[in-house]
C-alpha atoms as a PDB file:
ATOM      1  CA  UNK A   1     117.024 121.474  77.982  1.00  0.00           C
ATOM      2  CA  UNK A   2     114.286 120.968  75.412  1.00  0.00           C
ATOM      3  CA  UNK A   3     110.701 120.687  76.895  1.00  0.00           C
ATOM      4  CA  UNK A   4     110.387 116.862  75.929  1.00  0.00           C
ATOM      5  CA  UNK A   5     113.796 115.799  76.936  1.00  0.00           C
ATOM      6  CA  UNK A   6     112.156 117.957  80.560  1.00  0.00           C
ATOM      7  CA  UNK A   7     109.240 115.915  80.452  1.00  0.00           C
ATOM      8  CA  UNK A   8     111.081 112.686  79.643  1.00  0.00           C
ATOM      9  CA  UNK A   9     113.172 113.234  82.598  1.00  0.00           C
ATOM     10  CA  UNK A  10     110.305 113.846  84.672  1.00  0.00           C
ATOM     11  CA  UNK A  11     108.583 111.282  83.711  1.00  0.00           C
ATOM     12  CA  UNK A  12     111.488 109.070  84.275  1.00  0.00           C
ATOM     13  CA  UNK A  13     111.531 110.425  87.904  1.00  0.00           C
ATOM     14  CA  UNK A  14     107.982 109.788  88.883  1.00  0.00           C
ATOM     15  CA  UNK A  15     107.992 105.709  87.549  1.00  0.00           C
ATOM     16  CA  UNK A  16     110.716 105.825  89.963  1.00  0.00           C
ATOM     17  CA  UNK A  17     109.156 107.256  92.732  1.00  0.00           C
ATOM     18  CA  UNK A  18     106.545 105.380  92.205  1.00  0.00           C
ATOM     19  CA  UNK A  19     108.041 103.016  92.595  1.00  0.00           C
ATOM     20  CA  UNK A  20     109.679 103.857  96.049  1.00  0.00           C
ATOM     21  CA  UNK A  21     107.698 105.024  97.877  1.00  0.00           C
ATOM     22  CA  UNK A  22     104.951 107.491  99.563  1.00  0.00           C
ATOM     23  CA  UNK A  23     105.792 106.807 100.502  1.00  0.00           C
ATOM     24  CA  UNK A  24     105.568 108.766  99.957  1.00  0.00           C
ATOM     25  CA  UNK A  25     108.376 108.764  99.900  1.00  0.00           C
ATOM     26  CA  UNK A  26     112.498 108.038  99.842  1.00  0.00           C
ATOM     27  CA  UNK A  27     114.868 109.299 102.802  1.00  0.00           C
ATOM     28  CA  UNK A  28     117.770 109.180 104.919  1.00  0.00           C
ATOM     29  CA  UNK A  29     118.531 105.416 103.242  1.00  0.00           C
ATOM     30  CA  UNK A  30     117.163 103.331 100.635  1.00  0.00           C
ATOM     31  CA  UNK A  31     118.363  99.627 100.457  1.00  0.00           C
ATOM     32  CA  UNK A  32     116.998  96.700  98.794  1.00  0.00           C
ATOM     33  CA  UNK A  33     115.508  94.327 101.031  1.00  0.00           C
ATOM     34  CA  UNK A  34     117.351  90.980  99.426  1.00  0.00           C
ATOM     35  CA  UNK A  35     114.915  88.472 100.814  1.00  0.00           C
ATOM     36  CA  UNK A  36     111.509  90.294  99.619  1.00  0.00           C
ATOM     37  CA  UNK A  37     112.586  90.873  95.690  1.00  0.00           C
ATOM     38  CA  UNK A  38     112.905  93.804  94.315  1.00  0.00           C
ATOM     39  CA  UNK A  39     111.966  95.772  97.472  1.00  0.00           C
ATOM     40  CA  UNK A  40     113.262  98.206  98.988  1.00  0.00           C
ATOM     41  CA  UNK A  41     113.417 100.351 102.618  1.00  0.00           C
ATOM     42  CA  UNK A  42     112.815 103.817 102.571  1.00  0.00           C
ATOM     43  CA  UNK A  43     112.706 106.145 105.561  1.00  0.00           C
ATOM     44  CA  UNK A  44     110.867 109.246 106.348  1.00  0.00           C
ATOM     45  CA  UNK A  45     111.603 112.231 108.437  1.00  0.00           C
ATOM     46  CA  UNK A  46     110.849 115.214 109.915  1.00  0.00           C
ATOM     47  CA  UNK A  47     106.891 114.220 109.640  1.00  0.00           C
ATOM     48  CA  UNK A  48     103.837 116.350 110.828  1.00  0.00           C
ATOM     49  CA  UNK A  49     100.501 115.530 110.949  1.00  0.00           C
ATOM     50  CA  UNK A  50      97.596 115.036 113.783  1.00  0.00           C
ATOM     51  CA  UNK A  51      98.425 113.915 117.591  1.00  0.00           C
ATOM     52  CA  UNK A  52     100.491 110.748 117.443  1.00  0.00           C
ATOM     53  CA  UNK A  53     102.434 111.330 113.952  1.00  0.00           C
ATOM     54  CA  UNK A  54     105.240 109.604 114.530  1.00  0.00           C
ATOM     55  CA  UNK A  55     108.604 111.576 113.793  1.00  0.00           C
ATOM     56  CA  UNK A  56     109.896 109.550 111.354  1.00  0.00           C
ATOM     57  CA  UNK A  57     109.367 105.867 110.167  1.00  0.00           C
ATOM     58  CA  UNK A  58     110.541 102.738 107.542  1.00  0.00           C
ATOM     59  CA  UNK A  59     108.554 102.388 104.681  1.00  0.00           C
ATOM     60  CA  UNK A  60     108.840  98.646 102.304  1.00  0.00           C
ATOM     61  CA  UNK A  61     107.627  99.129  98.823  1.00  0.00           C
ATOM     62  CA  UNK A  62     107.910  96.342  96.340  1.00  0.00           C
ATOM     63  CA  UNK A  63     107.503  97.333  93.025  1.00  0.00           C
ATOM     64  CA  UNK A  64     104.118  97.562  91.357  1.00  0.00           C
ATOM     65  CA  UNK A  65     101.639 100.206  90.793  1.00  0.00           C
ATOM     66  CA  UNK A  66     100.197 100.853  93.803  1.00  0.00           C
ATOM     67  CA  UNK A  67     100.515 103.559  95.889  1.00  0.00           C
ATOM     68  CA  UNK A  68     100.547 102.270  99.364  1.00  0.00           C
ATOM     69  CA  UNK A  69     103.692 101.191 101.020  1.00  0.00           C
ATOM     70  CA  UNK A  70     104.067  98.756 104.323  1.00  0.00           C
ATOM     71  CA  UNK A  71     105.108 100.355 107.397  1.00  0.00           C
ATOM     72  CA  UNK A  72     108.209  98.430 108.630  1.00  0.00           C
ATOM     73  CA  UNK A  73     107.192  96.929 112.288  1.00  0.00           C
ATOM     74  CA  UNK A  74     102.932  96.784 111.753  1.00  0.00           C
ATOM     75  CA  UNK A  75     100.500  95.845 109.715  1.00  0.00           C
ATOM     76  CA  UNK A  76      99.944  99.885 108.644  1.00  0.00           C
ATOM     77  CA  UNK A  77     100.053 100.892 105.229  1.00  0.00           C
ATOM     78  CA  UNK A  78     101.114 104.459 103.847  1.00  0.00           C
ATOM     79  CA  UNK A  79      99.364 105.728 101.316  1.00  0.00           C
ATOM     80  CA  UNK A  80     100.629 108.336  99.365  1.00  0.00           C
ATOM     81  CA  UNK A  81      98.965 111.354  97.959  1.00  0.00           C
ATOM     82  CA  UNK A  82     101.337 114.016  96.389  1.00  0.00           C
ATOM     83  CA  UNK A  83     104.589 114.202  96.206  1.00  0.00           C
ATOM     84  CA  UNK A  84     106.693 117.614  95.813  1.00  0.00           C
ATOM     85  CA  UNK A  85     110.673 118.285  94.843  1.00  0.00           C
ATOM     86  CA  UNK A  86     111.491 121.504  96.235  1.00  0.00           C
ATOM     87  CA  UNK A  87     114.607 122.228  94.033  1.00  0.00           C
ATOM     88  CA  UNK A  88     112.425 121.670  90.579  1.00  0.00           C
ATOM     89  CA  UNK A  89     108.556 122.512  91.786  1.00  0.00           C
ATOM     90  CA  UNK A  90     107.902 119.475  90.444  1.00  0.00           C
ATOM     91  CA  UNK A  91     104.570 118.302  91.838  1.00  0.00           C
ATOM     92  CA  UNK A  92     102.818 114.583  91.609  1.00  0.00           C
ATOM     93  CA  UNK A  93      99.534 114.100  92.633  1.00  0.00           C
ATOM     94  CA  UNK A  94      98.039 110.690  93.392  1.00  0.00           C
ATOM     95  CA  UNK A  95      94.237 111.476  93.821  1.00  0.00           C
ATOM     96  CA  UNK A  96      92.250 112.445  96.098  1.00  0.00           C
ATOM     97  CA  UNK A  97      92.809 110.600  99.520  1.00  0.00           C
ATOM     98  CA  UNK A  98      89.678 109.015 101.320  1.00  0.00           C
ATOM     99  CA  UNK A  99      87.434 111.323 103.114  1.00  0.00           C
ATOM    100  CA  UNK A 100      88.380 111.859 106.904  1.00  0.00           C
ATOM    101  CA  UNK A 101      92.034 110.427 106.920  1.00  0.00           C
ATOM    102  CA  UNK A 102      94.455 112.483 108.373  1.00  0.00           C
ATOM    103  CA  UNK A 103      97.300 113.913 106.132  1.00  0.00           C
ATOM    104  CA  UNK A 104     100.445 113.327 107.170  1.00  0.00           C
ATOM    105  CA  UNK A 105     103.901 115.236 105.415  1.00  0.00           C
ATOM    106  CA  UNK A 106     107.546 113.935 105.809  1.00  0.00           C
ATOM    107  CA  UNK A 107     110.575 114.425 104.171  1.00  0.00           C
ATOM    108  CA  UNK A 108     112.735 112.359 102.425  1.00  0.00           C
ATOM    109  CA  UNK A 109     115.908 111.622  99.891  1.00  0.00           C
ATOM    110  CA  UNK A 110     115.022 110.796  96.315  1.00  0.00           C
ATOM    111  CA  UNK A 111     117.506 108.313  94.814  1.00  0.00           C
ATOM    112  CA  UNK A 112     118.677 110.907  92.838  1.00  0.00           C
ATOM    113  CA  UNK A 113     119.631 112.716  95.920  1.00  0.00           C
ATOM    114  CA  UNK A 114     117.050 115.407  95.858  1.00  0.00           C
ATOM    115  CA  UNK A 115     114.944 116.097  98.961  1.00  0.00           C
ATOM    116  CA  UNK A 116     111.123 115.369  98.141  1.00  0.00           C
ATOM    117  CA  UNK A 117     108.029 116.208 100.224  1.00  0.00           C
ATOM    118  CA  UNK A 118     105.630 113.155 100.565  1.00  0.00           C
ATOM    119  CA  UNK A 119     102.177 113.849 101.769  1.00  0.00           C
ATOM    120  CA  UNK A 120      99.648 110.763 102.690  1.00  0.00           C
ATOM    121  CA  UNK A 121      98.077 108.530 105.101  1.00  0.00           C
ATOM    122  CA  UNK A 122      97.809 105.594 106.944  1.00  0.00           C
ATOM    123  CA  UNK A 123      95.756 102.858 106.289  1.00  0.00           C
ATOM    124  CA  UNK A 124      94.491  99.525 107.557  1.00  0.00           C
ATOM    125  CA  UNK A 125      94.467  97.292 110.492  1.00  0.00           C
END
């Protein structure tokens, strides 16, 4: 594979992730919510982070630029900050998160089936 058509693909990958998550981040299922548009439910896994991480939650992103995702059940949001494939290396970084927010890291399932690594925090009321 040439390194454009690599970089192309890539690039195809991470508007899509975008997209999804953070959401970091793209697991176990992804369905479109019919009643909110064009957004859909991802779930994470597997998660660490500080005391009270919870194991694994629903993420709803709608599409747009942002990085921050609504926690299914609460008024949370999940904002993601990097986002790893382990099968490619492939590594997208968001920014720098906001001072003194604990990181949290789950797992997840791509839409292309891949397992990605989403790292980020929660956010807001």
């Amino acid at each position: 594979m040439t390194i454009l058509g690599r970089t192309l693909g890539m690039l195809r990958f991470v508007v899509v992730v975008g997209c999804l998550a953070s959401t970091g981040v793209l697991a176990g299922t992804a369905s479109a919510e019919p009643d909110v548009g064009n957004a859909i439910t991802v779930t994470f896994f597997d998660c660490t982070g500080p005391a009270g991480t919870p194991e694994s939650f629903d993420i709803e992103k709608v599409q747009n630029p942002s990085v921050a995702a609504h926690v299914v059940g609460s008024t949370v949001l999940f904002k993601r900050t990097s986002l790893f494939v382990p099968s490619t290396g492939e590594n997208v970084i968001w920014g720098p998160k906001d001072v003194g927010e604990a990181l949290i890291t789950c797992s997840a399932i791509a839409p292309s089936g891949r397992l990605v690594i989403v790292t980020g925090f929660f956010t807001g009321p």
